[in-house]
N, C-alpha and C. Protein backbone atom coordinates (compact mmCIF):
# COMPACT_ATOMS: atom_id res chain seq x y z
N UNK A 1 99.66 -48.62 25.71
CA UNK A 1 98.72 -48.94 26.77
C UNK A 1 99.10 -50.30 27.34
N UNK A 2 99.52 -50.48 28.73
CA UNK A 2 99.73 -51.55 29.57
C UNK A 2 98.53 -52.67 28.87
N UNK A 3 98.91 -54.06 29.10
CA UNK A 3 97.91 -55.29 29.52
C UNK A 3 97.19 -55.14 30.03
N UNK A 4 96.25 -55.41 30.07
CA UNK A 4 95.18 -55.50 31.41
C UNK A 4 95.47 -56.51 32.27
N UNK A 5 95.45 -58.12 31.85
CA UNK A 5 96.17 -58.75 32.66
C UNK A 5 97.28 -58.67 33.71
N UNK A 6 98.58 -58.29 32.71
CA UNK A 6 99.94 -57.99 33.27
C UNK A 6 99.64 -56.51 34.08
N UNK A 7 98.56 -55.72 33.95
CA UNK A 7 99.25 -54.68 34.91
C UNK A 7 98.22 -55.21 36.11
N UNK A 8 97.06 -55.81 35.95
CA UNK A 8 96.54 -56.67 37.08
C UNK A 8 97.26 -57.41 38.53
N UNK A 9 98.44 -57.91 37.72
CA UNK A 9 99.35 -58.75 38.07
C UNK A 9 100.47 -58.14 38.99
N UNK A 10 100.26 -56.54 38.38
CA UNK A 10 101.71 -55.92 39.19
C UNK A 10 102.80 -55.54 38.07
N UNK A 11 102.44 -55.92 36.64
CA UNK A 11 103.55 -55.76 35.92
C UNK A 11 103.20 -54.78 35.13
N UNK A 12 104.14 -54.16 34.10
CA UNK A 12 103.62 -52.99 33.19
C UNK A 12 104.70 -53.40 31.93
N UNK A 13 103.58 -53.29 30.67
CA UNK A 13 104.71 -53.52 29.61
C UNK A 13 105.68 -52.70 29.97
N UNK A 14 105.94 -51.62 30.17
CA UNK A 14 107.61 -51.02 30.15
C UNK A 14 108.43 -52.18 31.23
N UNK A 15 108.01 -52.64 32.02
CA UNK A 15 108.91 -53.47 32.82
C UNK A 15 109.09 -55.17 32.58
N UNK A 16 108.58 -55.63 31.19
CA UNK A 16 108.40 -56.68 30.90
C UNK A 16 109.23 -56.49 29.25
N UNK A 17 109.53 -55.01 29.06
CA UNK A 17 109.86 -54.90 27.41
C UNK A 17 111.50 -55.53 27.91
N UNK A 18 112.40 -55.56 29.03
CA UNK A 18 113.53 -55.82 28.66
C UNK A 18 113.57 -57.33 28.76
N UNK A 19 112.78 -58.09 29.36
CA UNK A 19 112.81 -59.43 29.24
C UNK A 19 112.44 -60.11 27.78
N UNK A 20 111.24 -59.21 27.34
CA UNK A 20 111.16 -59.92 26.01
C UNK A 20 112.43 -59.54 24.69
N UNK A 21 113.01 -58.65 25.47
CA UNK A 21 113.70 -58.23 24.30
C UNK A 21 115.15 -59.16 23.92
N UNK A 22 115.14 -59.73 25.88
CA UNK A 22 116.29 -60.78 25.58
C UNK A 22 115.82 -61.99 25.03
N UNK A 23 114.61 -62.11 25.25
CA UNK A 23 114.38 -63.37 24.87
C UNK A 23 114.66 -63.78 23.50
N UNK A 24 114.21 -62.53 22.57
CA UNK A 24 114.22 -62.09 21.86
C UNK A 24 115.41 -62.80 20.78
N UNK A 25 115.79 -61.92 21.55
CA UNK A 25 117.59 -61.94 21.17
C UNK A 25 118.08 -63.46 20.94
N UNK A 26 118.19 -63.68 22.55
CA UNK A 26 118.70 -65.36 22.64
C UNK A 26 118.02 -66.46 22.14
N UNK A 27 116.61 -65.83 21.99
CA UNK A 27 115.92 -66.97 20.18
C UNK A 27 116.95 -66.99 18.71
N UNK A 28 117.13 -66.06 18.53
CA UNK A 28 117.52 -65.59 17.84
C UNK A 28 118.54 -65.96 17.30
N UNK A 29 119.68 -65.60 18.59
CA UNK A 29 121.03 -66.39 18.25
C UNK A 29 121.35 -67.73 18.12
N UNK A 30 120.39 -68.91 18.53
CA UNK A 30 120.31 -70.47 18.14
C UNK A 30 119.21 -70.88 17.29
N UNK A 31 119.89 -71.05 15.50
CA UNK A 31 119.15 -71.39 15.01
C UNK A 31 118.23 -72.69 15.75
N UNK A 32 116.89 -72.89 14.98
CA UNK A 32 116.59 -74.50 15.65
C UNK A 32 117.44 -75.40 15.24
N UNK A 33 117.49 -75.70 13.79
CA UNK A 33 118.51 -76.84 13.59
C UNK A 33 120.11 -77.17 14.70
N UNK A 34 120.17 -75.90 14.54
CA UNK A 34 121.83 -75.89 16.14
C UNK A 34 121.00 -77.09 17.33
N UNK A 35 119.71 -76.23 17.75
CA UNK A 35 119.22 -76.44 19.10
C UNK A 35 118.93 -78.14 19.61
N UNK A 36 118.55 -78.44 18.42
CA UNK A 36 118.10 -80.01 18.25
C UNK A 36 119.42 -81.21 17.38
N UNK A 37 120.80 -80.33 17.31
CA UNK A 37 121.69 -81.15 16.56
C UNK A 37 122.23 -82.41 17.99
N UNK A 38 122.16 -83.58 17.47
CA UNK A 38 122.28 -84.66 17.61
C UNK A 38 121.00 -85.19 18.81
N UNK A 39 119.76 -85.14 18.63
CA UNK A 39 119.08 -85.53 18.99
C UNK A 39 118.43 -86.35 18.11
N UNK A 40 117.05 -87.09 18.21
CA UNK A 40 115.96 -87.88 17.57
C UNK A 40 115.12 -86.32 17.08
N UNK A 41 114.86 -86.41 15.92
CA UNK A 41 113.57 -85.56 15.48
C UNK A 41 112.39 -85.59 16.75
N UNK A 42 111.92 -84.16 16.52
CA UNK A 42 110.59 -84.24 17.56
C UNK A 42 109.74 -84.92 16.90
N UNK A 43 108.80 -85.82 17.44
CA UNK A 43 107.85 -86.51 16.34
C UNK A 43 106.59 -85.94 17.09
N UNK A 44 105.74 -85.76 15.87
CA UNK A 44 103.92 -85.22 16.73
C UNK A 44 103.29 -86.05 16.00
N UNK A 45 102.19 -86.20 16.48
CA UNK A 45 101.07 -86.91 16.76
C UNK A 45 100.16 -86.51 16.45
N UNK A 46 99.06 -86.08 15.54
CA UNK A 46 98.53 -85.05 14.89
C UNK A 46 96.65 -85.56 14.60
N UNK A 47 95.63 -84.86 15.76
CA UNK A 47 94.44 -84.91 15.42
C UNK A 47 93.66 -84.57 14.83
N UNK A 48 92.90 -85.22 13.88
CA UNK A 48 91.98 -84.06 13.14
C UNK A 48 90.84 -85.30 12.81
N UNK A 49 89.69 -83.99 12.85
CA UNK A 49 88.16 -84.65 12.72
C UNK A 49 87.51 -84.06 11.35
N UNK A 50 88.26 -83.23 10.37
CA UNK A 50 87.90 -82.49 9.08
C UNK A 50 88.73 -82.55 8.06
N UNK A 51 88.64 -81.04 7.72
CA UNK A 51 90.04 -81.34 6.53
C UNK A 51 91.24 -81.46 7.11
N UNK A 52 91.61 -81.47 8.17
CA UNK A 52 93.03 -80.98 8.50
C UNK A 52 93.69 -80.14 8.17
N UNK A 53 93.15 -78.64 8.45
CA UNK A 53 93.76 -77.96 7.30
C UNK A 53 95.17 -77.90 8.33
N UNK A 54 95.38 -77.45 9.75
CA UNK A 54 96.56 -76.87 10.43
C UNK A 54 97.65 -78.34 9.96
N UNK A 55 96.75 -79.86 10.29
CA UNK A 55 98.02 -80.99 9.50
C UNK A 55 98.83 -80.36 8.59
N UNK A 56 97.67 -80.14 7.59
CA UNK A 56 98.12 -79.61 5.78
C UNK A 56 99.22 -78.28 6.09
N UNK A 57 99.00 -77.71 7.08
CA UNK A 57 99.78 -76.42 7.46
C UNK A 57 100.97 -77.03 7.86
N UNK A 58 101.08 -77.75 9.03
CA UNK A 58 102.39 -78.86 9.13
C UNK A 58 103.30 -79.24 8.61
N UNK A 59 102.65 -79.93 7.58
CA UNK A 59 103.48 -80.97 6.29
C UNK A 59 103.72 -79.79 5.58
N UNK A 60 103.25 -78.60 5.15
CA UNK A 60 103.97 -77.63 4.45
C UNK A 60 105.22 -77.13 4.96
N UNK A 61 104.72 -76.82 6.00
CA UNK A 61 106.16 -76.27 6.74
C UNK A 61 107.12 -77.32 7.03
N UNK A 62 106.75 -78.50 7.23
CA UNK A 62 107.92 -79.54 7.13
C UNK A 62 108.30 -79.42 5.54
N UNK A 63 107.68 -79.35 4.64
CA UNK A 63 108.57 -79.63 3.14
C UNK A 63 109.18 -78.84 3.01
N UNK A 64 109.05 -77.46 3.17
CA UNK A 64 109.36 -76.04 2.94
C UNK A 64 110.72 -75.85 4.06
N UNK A 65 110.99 -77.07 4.83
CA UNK A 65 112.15 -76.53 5.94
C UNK A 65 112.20 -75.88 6.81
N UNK A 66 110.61 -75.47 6.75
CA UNK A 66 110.66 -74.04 8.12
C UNK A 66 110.32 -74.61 9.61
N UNK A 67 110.49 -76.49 9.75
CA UNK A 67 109.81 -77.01 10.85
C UNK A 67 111.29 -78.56 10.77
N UNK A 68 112.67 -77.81 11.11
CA UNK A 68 113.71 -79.20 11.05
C UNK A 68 113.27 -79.91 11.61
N UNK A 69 114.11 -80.94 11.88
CA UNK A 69 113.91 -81.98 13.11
C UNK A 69 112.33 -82.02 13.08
N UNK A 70 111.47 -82.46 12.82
CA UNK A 70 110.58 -82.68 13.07
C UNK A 70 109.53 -83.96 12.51
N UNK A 71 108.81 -84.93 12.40
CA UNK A 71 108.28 -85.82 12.03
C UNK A 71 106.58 -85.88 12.33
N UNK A 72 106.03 -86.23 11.29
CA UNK A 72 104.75 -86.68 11.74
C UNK A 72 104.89 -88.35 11.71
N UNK A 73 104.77 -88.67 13.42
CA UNK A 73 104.59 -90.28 13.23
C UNK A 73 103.26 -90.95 13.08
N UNK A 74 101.96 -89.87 12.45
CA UNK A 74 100.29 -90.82 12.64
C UNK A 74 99.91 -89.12 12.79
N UNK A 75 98.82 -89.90 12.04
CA UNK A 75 97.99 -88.90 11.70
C UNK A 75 96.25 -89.63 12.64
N UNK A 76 95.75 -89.22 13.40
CA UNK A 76 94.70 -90.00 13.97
C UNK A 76 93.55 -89.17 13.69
N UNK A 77 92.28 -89.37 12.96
CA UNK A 77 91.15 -88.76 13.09
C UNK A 77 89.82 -89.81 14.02
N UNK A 78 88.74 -89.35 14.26
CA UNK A 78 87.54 -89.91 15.21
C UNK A 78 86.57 -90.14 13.44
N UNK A 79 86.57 -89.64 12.59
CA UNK A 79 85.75 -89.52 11.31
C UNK A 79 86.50 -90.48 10.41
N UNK A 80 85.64 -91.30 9.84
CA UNK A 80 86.47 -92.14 8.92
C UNK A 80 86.85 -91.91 7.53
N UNK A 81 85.35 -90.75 7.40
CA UNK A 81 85.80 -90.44 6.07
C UNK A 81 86.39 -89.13 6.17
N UNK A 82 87.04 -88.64 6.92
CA UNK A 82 87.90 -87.36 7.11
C UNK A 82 88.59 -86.94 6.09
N UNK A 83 88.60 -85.48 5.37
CA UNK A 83 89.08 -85.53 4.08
C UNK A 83 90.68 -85.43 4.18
N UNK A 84 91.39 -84.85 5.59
CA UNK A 84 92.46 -84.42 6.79
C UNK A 84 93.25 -86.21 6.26
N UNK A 85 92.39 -87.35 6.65
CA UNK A 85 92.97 -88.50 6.31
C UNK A 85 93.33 -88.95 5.29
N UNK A 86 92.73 -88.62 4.00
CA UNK A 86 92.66 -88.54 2.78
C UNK A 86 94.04 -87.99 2.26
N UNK A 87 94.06 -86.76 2.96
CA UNK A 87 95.16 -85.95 2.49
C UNK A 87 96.48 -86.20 2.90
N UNK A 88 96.58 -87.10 4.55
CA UNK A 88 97.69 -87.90 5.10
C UNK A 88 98.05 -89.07 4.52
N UNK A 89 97.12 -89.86 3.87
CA UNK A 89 97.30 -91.36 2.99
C UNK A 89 98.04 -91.02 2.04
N UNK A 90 97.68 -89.81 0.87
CA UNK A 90 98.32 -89.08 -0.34
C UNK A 90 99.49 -88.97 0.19
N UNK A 91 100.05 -88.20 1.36
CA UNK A 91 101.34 -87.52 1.59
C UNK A 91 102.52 -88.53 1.79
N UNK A 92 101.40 -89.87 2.31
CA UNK A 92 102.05 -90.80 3.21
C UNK A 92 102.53 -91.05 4.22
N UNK A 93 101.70 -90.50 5.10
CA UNK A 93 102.16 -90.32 6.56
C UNK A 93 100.88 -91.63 7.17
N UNK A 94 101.27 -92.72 8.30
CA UNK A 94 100.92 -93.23 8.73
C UNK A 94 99.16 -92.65 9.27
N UNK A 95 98.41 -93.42 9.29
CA UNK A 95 96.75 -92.72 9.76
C UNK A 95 96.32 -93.92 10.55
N UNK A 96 95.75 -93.17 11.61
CA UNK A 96 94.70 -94.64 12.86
C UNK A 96 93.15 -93.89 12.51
N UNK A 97 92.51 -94.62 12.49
CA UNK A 97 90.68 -94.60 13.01
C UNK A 97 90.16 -94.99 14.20
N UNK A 98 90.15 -93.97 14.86
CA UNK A 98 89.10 -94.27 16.49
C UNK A 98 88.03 -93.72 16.18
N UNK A 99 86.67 -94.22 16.20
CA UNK A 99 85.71 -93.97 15.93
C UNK A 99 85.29 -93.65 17.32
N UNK A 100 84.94 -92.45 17.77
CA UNK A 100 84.30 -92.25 18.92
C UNK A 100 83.03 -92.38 19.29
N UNK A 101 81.94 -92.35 18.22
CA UNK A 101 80.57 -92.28 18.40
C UNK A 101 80.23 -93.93 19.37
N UNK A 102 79.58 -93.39 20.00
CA UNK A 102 78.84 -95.13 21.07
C UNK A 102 79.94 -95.04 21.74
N UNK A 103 81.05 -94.63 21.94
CA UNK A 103 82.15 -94.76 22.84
C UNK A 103 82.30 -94.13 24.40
N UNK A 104 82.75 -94.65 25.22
CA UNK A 104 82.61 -93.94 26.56
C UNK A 104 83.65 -93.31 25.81
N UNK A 105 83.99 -91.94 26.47
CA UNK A 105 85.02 -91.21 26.28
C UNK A 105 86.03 -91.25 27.10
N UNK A 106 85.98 -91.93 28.23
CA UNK A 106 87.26 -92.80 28.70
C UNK A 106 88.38 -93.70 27.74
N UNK A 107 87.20 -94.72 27.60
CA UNK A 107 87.73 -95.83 26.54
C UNK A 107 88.30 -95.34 24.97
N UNK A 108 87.15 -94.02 24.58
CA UNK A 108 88.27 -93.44 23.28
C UNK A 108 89.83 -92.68 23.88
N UNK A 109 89.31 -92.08 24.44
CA UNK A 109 90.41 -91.47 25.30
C UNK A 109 91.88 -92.84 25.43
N UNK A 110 91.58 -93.82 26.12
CA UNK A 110 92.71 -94.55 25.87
C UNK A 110 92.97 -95.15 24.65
N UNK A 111 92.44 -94.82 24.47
CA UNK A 111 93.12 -95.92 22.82
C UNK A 111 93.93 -94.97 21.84
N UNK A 112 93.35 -94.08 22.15
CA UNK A 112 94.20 -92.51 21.25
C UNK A 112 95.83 -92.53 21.53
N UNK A 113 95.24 -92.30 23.45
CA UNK A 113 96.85 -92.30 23.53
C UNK A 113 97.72 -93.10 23.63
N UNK A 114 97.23 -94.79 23.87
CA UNK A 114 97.89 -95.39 23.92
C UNK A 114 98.49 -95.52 22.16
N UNK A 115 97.36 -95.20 20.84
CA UNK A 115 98.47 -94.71 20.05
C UNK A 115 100.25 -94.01 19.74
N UNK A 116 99.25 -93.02 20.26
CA UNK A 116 100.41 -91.95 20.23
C UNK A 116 101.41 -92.22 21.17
């Protein structure tokens, strides 16, 4: 059964299966590590207001190798006692505190990114 979207659009999975299939393909044939050889690691920047569980998902897949080239440079939560921060201090990955509450959300807004 077509998309609803894509056949909205004019398209029909049968006429979209040979594009994905190259894409497919040509993912395929460049590992990442190839794709990113002699560059700087991608570094992210990583928000969380809880446990962090997707962070915790992150740093797994960075230990585990399934995420090369890659870095967490800061870990930033809005909660101070965030358990997400807790779990970045343990790992040892850098952590900021912007406390947003009483804050225009302009002014949190810049300070985040002028972090990151």
């Amino acid at each position: 059964m077509p998309c609803y979207k894509a056949s909205k659009m004019g398209f029909s999975a049968a006429s979209l299966a040979p594009r994905r299939q190259r894409l497919l393909t040509q993912s395929n044939e460049i590992p990442h590590t190839q794709a990113n050889a002699g560059r700087a690691p991608l570094r992210l920047g990583i928000l969380l207001s809880g446990r962090g569980s997707n962070f915790q998902a992150i740093a797994a897949s960075m230990r585990e190798g399934r995420l090369p080239d890659v870095e967490i440079a800061v870990v930033i939560s809005n909660v101070a006692d965030a358990p997400g921060l807790a779990a970045a201090r343990e790992l040892s990955f850098p952590t900021q505190i912007f406390v947003s509450e009483g804050r225009k959300r302009a002014d949190h807004d810049a300070a985040v990114a002028t972090c990151l």
